[in-house]
Protein backbone atom coordinates (compact mmCIF):
# COMPACT_ATOMS: atom_id res chain seq x y z
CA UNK A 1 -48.69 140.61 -40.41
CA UNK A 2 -45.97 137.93 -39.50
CA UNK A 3 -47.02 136.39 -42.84
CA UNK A 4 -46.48 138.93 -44.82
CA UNK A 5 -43.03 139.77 -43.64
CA UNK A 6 -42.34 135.47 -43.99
CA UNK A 7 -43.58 136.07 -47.59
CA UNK A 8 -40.94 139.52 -48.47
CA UNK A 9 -38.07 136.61 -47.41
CA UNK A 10 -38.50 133.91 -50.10
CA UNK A 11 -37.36 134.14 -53.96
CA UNK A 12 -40.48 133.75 -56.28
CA UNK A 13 -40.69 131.49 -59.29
CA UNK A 14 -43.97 132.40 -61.75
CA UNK A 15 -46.37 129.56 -61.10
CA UNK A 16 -45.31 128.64 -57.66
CA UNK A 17 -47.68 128.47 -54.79
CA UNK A 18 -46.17 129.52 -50.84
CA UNK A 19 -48.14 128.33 -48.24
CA UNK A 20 -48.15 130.39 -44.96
CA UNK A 21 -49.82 129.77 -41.64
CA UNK A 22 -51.68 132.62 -40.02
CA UNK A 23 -53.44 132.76 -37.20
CA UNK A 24 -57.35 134.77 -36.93
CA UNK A 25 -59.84 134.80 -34.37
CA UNK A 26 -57.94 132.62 -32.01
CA UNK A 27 -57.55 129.50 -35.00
CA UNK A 28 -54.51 128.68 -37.20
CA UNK A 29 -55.15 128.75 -40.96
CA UNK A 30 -53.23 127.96 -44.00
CA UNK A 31 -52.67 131.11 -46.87
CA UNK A 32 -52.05 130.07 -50.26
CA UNK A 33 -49.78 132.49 -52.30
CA UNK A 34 -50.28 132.22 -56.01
CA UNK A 35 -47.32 134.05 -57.97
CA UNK A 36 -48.50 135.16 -61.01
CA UNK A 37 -45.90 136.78 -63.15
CA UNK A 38 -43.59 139.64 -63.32
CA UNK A 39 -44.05 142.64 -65.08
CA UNK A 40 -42.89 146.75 -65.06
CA UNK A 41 -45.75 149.17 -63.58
CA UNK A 42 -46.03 152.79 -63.57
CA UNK A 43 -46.53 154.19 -60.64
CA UNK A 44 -48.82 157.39 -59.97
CA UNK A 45 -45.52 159.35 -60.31
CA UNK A 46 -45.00 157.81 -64.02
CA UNK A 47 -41.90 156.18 -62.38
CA UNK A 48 -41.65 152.23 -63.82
CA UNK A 49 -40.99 149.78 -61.85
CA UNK A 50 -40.39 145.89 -61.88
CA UNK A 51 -42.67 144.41 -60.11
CA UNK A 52 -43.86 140.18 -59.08
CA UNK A 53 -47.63 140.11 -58.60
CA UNK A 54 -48.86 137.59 -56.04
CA UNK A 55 -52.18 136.60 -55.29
CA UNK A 56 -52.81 135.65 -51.47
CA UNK A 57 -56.13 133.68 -51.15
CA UNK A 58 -57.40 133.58 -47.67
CA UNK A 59 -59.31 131.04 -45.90
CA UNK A 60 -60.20 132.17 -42.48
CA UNK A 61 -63.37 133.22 -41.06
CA UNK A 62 -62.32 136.28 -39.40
CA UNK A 63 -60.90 139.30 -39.70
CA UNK A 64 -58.91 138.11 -42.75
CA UNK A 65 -62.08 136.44 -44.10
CA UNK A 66 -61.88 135.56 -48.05
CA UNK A 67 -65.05 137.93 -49.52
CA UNK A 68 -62.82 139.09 -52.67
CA UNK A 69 -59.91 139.00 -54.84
CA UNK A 70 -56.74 140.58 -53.71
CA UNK A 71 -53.71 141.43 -56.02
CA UNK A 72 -50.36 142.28 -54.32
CA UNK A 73 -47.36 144.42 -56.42
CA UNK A 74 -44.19 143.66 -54.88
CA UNK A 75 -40.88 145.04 -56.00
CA UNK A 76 -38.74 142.83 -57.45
CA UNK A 77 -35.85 143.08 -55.65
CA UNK A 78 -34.47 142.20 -52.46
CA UNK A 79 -36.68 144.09 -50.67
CA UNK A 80 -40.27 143.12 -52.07
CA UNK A 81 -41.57 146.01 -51.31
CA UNK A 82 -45.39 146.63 -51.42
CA UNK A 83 -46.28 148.63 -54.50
CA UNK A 84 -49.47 148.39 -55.25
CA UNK A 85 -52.37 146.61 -53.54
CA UNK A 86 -55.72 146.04 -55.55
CA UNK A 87 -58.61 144.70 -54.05
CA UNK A 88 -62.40 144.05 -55.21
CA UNK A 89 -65.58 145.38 -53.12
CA UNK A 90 -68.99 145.37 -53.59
CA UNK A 91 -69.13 148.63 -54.91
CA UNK A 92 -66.34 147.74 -57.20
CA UNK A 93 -62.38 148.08 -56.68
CA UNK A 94 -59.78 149.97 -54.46
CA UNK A 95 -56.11 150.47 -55.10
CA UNK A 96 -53.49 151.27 -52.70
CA UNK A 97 -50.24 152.63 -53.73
CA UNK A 98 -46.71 153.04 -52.37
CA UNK A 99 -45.97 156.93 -52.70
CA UNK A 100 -43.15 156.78 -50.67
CA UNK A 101 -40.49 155.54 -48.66
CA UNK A 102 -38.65 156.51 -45.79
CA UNK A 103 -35.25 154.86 -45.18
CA UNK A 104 -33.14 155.37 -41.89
CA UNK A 105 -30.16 157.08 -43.02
């Protein structure tokens, strides 16, 4: 998880690869980060949003084990928050979607 909160901290640029290190089943591995481009989605609400798609690739052998592609919407802002998260199964593909946030106020 520490990873993914080091990723919401840096700027993207469209073609750049981040490298993170992670640590699964008591080994440290490095992440690749592909960022692939930014574009607006609609969200399940039919609000648009800009977005930076990333592509983590994964190459541990445990719990975080690599069987599948995984597609990550993150806003594009300062926050990059998680929008949309799209993965592949054997069965075919599952999306995960933001429907809301909660703030402190």
């Amino acid at each position: 998880m520490s990873g993914f909160y080091f990723l919401r901290t840096r700027n993207f640029n469209i073609g750049e690869t981040i490298y993170i290190n992670i640590f699964d089943s008591n080994k440290f591995y490095q992440a690749e980060v592909e960022v692939l481009r930014r574009e607006k989605i609609i969200m399940s609400d039919e609000k648009e949003l800009n977005a930076v798609v990333v592509k983590p690739i994964l190459k541990s052998e445990g719990l975080f084990e690599n069987k599948g592609s995984i597609i990550i919407w993150l806003s594009d802002d300062e926050a990059k928050t998680p929008l949309k998260i799209e993965t592949e199964v054997p069965i075919g593909r599952v999306t995960a979607e933001l429907k809301s946030i909660e703030t402190e106020k």
